[in-house]
Protein backbone atom coordinates (compact mmCIF):
# COMPACT_ATOMS: atom_id res chain seq x y z
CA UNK A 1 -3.01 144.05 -33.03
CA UNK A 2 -1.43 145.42 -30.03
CA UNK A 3 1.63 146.08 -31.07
CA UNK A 4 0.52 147.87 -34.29
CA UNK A 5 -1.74 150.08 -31.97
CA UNK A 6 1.09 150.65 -29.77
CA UNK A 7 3.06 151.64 -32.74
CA UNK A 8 0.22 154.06 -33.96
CA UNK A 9 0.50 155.57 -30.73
CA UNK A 10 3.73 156.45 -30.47
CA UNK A 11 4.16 157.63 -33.84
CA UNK A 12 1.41 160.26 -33.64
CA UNK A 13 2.83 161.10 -30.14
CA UNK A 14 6.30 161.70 -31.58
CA UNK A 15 5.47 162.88 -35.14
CA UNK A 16 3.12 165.80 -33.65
CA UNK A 17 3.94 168.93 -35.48
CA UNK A 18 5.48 171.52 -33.57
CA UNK A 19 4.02 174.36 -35.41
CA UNK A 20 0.66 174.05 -34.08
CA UNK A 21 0.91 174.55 -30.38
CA UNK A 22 -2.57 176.32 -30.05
CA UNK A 23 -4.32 173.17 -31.49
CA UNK A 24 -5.40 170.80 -29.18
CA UNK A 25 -3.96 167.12 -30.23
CA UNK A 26 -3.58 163.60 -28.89
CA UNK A 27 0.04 164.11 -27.50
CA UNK A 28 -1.12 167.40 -26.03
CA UNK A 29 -4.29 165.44 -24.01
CA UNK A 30 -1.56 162.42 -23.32
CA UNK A 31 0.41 164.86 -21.27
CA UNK A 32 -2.40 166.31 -19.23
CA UNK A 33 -3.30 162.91 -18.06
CA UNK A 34 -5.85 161.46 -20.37
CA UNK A 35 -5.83 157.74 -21.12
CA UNK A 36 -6.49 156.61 -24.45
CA UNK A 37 -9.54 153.97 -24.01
CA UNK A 38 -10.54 153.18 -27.41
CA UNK A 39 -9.39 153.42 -30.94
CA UNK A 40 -9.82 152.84 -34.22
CA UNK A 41 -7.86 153.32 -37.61
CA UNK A 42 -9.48 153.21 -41.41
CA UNK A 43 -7.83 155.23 -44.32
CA UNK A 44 -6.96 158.02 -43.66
CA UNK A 45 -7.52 158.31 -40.28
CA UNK A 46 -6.93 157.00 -36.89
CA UNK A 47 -9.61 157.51 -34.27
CA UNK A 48 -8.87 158.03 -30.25
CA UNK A 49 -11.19 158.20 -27.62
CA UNK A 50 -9.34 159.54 -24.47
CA UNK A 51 -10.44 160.02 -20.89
CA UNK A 52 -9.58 161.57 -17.87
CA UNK A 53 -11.84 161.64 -14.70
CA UNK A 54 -15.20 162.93 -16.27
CA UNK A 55 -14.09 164.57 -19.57
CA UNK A 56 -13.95 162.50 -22.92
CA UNK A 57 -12.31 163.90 -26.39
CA UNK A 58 -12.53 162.33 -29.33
CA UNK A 59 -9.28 162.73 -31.84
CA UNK A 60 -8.96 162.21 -35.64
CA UNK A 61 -5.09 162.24 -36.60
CA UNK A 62 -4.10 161.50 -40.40
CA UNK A 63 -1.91 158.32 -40.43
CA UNK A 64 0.23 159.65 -43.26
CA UNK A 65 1.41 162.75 -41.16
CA UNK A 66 0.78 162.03 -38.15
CA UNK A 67 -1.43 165.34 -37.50
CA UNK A 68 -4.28 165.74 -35.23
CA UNK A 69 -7.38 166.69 -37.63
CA UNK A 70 -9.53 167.54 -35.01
CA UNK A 71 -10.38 166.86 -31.38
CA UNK A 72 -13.84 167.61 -29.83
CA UNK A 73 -15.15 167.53 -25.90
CA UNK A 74 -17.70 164.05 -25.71
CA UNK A 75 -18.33 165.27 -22.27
């Protein structure tokens, strides 16, 4: 289970589209700083919940494409 989620990880970090700069995604957040603390996959998506200090986004990305969906401010 690790190493699938590992996996997941680094293909949505690598497969990130360049053409949407201005939209916030996972890879985006992973380079400020932000940790990933929990996820979660089911078709179509995978789920992230990253955190740095007090702030805490949730991400959808589409496993086909690798795309961030959306990301929204928990906190």
């Amino acid at each position: 289970m690790k190493l699938f989620l590992a996996a997941a990880i680094a293909a949505v970090v690598f497969a990130s589209p360049t053409l949407a700069q201005d939209k916030p995604t996972v890879s985006g957040y992973l380079a400020q700083g932000f940790q990933v603390i929990h996820s979660d996959f089911g078709n179509p998506f995978l789920q992230f919940m990253l955190k740095k200090d007090n702030q805490l986004v949730w991400c959808s990305v589409e496993l086909r494409s690798g795309e961030t969906q959306s990301c929204r401010t928990i906190k």
